[in-house]
Protein backbone atom coordinates (compact mmCIF):
# COMPACT_ATOMS: atom_id res chain seq x y z
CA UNK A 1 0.00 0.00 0.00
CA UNK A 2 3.02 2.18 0.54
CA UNK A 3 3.83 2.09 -3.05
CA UNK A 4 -0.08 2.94 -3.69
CA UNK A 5 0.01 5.62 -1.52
CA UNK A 6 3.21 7.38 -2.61
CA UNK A 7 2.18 7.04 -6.30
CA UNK A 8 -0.56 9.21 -5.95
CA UNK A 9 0.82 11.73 -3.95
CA UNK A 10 3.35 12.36 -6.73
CA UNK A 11 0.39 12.84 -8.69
CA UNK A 12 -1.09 15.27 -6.50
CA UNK A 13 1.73 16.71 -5.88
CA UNK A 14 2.06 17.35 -9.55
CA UNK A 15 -1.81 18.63 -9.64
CA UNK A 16 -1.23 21.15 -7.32
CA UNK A 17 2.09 22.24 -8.55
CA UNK A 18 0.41 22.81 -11.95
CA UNK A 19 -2.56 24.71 -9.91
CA UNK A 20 0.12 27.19 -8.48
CA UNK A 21 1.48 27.72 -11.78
CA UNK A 22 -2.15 28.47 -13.05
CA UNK A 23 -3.01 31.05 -10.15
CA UNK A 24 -0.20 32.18 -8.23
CA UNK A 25 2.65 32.40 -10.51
CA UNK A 26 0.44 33.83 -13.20
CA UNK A 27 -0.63 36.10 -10.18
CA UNK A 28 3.78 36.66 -9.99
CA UNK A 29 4.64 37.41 -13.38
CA UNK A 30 0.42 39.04 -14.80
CA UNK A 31 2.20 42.28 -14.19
CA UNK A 32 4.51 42.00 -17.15
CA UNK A 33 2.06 41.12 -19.05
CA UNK A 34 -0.09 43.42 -18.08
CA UNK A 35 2.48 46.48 -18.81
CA UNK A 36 3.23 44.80 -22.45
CA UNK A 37 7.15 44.03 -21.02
CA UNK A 38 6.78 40.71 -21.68
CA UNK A 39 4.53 37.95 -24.07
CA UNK A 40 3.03 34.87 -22.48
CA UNK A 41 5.90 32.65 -23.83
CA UNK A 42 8.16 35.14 -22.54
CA UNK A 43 7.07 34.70 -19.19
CA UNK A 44 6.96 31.44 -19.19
CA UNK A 45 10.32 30.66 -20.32
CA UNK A 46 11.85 33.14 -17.57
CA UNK A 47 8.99 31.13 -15.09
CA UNK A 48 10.59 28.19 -16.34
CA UNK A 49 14.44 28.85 -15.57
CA UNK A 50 14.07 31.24 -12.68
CA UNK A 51 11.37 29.19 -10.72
CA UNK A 52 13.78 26.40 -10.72
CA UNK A 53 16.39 27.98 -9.64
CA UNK A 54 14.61 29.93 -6.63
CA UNK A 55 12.92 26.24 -5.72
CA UNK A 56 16.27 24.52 -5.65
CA UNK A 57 18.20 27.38 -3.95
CA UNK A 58 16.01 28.80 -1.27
CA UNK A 59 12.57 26.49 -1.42
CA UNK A 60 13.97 23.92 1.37
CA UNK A 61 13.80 25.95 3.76
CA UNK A 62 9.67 26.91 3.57
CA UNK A 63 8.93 23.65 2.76
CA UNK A 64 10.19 22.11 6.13
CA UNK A 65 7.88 25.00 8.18
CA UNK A 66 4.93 23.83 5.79
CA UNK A 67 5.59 20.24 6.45
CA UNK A 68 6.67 19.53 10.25
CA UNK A 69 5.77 23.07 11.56
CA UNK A 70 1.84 23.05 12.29
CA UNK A 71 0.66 19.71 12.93
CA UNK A 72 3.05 17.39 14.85
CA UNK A 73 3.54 14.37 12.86
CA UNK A 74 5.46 12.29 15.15
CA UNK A 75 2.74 11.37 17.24
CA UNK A 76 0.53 10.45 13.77
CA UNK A 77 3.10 8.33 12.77
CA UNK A 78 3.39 6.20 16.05
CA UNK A 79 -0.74 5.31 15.73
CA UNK A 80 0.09 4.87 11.73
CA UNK A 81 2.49 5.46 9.66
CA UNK A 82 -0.23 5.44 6.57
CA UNK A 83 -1.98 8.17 8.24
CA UNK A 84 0.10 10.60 7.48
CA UNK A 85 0.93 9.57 3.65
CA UNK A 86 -3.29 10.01 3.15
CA UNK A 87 -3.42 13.04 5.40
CA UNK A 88 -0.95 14.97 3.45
CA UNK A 89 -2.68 13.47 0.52
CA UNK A 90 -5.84 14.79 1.53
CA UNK A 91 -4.69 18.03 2.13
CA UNK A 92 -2.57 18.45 -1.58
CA UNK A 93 -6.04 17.28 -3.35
CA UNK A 94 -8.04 20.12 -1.15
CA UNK A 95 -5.98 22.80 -1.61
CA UNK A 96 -5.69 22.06 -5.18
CA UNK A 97 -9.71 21.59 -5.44
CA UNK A 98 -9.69 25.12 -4.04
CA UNK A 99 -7.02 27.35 -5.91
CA UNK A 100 -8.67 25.23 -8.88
CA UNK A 101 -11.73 26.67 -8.69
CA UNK A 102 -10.51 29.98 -7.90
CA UNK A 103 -8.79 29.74 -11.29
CA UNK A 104 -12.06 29.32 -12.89
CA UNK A 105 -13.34 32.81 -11.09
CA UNK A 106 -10.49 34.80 -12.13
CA UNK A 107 -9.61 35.08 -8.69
CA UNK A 108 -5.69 35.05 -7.45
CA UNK A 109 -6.04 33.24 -4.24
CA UNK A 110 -2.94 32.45 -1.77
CA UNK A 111 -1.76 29.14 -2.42
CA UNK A 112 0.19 29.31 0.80
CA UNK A 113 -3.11 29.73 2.27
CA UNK A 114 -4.55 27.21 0.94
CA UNK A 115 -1.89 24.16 1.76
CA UNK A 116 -1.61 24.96 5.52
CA UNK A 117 -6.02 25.36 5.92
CA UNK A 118 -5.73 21.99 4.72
CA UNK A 119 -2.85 20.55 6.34
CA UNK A 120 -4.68 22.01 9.86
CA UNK A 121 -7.61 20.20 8.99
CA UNK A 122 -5.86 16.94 8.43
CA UNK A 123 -4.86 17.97 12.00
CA UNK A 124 -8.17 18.93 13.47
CA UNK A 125 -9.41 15.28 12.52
CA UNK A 126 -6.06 13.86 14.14
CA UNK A 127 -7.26 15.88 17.35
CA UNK A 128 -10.91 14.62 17.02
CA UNK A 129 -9.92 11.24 17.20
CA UNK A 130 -7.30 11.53 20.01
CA UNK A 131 -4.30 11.19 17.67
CA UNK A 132 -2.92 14.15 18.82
CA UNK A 133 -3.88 16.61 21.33
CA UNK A 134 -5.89 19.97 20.30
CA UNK A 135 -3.22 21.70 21.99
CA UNK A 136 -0.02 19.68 20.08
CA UNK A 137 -0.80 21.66 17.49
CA UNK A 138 1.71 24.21 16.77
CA UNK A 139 -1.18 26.87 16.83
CA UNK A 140 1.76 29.86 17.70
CA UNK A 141 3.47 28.83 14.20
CA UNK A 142 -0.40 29.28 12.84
CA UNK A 143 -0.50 32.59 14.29
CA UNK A 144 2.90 33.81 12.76
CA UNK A 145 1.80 32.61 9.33
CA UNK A 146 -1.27 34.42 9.71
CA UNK A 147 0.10 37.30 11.03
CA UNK A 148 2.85 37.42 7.88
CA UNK A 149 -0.38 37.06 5.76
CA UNK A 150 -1.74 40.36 6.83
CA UNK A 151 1.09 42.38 6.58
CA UNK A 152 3.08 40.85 4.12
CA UNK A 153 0.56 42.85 1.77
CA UNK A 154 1.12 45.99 3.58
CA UNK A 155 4.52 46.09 3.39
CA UNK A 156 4.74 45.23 -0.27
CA UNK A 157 2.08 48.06 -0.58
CA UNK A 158 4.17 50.94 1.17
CA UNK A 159 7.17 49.54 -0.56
CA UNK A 160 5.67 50.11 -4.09
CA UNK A 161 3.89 53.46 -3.11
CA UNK A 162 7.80 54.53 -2.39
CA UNK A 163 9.49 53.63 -4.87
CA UNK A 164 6.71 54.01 -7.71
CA UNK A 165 6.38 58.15 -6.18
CA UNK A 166 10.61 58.39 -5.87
CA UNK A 167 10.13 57.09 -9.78
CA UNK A 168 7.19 59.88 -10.69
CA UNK A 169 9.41 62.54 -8.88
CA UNK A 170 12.51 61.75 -10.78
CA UNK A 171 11.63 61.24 -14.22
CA UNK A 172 7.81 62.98 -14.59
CA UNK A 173 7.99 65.70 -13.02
CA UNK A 174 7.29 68.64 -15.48
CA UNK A 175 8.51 66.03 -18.19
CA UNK A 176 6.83 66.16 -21.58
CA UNK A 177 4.82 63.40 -23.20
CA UNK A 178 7.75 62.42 -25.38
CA UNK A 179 10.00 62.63 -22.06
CA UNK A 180 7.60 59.99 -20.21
CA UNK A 181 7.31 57.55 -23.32
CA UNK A 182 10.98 57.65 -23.66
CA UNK A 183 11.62 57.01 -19.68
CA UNK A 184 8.37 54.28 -19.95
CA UNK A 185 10.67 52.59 -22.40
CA UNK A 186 13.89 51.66 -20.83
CA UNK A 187 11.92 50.68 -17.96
CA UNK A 188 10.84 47.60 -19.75
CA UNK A 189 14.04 46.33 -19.58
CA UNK A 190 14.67 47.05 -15.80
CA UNK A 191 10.85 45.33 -15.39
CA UNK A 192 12.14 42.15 -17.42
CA UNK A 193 15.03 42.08 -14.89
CA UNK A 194 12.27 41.97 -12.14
CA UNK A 195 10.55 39.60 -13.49
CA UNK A 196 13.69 37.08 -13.53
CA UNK A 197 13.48 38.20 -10.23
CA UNK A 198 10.10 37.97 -8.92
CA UNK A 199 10.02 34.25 -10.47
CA UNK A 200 12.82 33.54 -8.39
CA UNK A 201 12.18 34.54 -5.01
CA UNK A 202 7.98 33.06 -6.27
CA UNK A 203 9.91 29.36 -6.46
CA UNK A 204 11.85 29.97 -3.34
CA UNK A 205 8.77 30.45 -1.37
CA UNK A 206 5.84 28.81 -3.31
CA UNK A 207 7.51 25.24 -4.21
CA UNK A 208 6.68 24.09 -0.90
CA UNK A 209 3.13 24.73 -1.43
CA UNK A 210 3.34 21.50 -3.53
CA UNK A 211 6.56 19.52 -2.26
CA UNK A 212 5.95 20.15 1.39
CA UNK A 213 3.26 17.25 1.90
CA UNK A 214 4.85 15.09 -0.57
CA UNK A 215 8.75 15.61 1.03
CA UNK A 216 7.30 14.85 4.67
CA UNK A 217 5.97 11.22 3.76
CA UNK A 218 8.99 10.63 1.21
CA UNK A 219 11.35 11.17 4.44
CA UNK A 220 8.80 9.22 7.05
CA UNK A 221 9.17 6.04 4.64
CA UNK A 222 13.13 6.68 4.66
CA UNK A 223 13.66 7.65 8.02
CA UNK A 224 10.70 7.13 10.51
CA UNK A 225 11.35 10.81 11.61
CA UNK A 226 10.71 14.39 11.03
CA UNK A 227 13.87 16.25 12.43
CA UNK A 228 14.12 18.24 9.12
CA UNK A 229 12.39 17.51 5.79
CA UNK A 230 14.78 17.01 3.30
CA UNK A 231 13.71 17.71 -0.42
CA UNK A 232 15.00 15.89 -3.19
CA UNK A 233 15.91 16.64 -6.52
CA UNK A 234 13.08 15.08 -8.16
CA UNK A 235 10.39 16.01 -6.09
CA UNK A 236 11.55 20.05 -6.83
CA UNK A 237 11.65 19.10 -10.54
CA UNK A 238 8.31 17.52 -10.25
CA UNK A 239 7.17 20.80 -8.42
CA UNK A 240 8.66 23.28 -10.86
CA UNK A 241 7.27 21.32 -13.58
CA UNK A 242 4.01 21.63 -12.51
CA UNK A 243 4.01 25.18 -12.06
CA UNK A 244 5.84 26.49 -15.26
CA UNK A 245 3.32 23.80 -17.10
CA UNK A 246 -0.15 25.56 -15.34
CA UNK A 247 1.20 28.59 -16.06
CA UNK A 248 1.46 28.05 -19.73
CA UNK A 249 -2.36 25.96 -19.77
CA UNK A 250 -4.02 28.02 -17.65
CA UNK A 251 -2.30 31.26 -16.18
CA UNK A 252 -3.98 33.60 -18.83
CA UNK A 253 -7.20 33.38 -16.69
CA UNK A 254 -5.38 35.41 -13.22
CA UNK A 255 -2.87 37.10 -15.74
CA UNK A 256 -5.91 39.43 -17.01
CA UNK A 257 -7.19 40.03 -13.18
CA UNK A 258 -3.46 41.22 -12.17
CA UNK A 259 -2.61 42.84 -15.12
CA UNK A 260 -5.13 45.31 -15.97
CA UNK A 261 -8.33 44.40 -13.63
CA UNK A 262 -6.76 46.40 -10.15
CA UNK A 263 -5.27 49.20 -12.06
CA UNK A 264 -3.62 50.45 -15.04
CA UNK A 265 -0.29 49.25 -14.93
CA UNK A 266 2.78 50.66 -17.37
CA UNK A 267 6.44 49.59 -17.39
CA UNK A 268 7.27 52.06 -14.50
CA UNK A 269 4.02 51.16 -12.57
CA UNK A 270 5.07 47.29 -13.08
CA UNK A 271 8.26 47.91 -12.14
CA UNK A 272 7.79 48.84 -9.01
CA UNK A 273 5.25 46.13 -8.31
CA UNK A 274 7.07 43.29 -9.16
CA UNK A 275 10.71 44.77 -6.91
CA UNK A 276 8.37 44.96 -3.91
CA UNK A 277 7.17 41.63 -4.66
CA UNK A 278 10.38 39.73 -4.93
CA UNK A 279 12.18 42.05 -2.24
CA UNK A 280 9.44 40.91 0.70
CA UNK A 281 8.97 37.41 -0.77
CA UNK A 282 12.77 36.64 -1.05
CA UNK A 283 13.27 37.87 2.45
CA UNK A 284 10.83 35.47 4.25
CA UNK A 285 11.86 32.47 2.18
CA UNK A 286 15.33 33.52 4.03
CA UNK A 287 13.63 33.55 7.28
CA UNK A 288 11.47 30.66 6.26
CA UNK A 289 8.42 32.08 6.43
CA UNK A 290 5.58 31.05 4.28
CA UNK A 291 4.00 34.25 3.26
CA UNK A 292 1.70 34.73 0.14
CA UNK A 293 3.05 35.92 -3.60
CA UNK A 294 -0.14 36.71 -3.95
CA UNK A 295 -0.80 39.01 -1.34
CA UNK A 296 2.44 40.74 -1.55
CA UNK A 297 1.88 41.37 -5.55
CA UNK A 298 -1.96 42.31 -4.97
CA UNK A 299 -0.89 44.78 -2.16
CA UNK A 300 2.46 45.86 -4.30
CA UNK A 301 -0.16 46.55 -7.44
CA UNK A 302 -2.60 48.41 -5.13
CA UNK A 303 0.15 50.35 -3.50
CA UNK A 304 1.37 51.82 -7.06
CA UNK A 305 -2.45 52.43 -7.75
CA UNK A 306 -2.85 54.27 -4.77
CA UNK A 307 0.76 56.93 -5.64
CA UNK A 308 -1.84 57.62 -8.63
CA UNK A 309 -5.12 57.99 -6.84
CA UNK A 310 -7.44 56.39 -5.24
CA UNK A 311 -9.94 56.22 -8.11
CA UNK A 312 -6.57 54.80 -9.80
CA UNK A 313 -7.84 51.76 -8.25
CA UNK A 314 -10.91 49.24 -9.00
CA UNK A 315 -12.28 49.31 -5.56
CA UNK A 316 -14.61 46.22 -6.25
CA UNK A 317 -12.33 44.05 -7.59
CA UNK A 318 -9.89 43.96 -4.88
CA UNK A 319 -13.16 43.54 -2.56
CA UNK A 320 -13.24 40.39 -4.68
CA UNK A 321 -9.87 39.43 -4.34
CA UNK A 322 -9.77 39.92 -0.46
CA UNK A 323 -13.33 38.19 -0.14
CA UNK A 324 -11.59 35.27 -1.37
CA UNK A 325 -8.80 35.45 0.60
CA UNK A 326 -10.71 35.76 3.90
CA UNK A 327 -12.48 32.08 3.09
CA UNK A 328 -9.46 30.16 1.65
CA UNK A 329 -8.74 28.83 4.87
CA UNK A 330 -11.47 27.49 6.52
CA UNK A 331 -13.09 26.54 2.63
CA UNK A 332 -9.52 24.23 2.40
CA UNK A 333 -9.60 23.03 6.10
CA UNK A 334 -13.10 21.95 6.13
CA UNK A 335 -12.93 20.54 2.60
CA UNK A 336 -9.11 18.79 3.62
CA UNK A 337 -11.01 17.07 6.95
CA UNK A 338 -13.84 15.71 4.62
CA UNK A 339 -11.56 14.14 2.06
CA UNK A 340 -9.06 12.62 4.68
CA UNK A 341 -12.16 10.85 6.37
CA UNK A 342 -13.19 9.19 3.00
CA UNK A 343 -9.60 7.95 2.22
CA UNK A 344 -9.05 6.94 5.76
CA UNK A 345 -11.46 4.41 5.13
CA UNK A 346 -11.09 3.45 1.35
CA UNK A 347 -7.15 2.74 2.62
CA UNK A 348 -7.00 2.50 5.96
CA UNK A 349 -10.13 0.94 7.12
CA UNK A 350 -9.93 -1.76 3.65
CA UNK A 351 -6.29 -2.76 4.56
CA UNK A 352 -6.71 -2.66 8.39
CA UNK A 353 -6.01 -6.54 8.36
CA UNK A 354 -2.27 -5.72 7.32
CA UNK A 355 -2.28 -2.73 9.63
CA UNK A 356 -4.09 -3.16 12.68
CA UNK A 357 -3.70 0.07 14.53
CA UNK A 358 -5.52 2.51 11.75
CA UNK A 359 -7.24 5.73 12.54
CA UNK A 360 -10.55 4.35 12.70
């Protein structure tokens, strides 16, 4: 069963990989497309070299705080050992279920949201059942992620509204139309640089939204212990795979919503946008802390709306956006709980003969 087990989470694995590529990197690199810097295949084959490199580089780090950091999996693997492979299983196929159908809506949702509501409701139903404690869950390491959530956008925000207004001052002050095309012009290439680095510091942080799950029950079937999760090669090429593939499928959907839905974005505009981005996002995969690319670009994009105006802005689609932010949790923890009872019994209850102590 082991064997069964691990081949579909490599499968899900992929599925949600290819999901992040659809919604959040499109979310990463929609404002270079929306400024006209870069075509689709552009983006994608800058996704495609720079995600890999941020993933292999940095995305180790994140994906051990995803994996081992909020529900203690120790304790789960002393009742079963399965239990874990089809919690984490439950929890990729939820959170993919979920950024999935935000992908439909045009909405650019927080993948990073998404995997840990599910991985705490694979927990929740652990705690139910007396696997764990309520309180062995590592509910302060919740709090910090949530906590990063929330201002994670703000500081992208205030970082674009600086630099975007040190920009304006600069170059358009009292500057002719000619003047502003011209300076609107060799910012494309400082936006393309941007972009190389916004897809990095995206697969340094992201990744783990797919490998995390995946990487934990790889290293319980090697080592029969969580003291770091160690990420191999092939499960990063499997994730950046996935991602640089949903991007090219399926990323035009959330590239439209980031790239000219908030606000009008031009090379300068984008610019600044996409440094704040990679800037915050690099520095918590450092720290390895899971924060949202999509919260830090939505709040970057709104912040250079806002040096414009406030009517610079489409008010009711960020209500949108944040709407759907606000229920990605508890839509992905209640869905994760649901699916991880229904595969605890298809494989733990069927096989219980050839392991006695299941979950139920």
């Amino acid at each position: 069963m082991d064997i069964l087990l691990i081949a579909f989470l490599l499968i899900a694995c992929f599925y949600m990989a290819w999901n992040i590529g659809a919604n959040d990197l499109a979310n990463a690199m929609g404002t270079s497309v929306g400024s006209k810097a870069l075509t689709i295949r552009q983006v994608i084959i800058i996704a495609g070299v720079f995600e890999f490199a941020g993933a292999v580089l940095f995305g180790g780090r994140v994906t051990d705080k995803i994996a081992t950091g909020i529900v203690p999996l120790g304790p789960v693997m002393e009742s079963n050992l399965d239990t874990v492979a089809v919690g984490m299983l439950a929890a990729i196929l939820a959170a993919g279920f979920w950024v999935t159908l935000a992908t439909i809506k045009n909405l650019p949702v927080s993948t990073s949201h998404s995997i840990v509501g599910a991985i705490l409701g694979f927990g929740l139903v652990c705690a139910y059942d007396k696997v764990i404690l309520l309180s062995d869950i590592h509910w302060g390491v919740l709090v910090s992620i949530i906590a990063s959530w929330l201002l994670s956008p703000l500081l992208g925000g205030i970082v674009a509204y600086i630099l975007f207004w040190i920009i304006r001052k600069k170059f358009f002050s009292n500057a002719t139309e000619t003047q502003v095309a011209a300076t609107e012009k060799k910012f494309i290439i400082l936006q393309i640089v941007t972009a190389c680095f916004v897809a990095f510091s995206h697969g340094s942080n992201d990744v783990a939204n797919a490998v995390a799950p995946l990487s934990a029950v790889l290293n319980m079937y090697e080592e029969f212990s969580f003291p770091v999760v160690s990420v191999s090669f092939g499960v990063l090429i499997i994730g950046a795979a996935g991602m640089v593939l949903g991007l090219a499928m399926w990323g035009h959907k959330v590239i439209e919503t980031i790239g000219s839905q908030i606000t009008e974005l031009t090379p300068t505009r984008g610019f600044s946008a996409q440094f704040s981005t990679a800037a915050v996002v690099l520095l918590c995969s450092y720290i390895a802390l899971p924060i949202s690319t999509t919260h830090v670009l939505v709040g970057s994009v709104i912040g250079v709306g806002l040096a414009g105006g406030l009517t610079s802005v489409n008010l009711k689609v960020v209500k949108n956006i944040v709407s759907s932010w606000i229920t990605t949790v508890p839509v992905s923890a209640m869905t994760s709980m649901f699916i991880f009872i229904g595969l605890s019994f298809i494989f733990l209850w069927i096989f219980r003969s050839a392991y006695p102590h299941h979950l139920f």
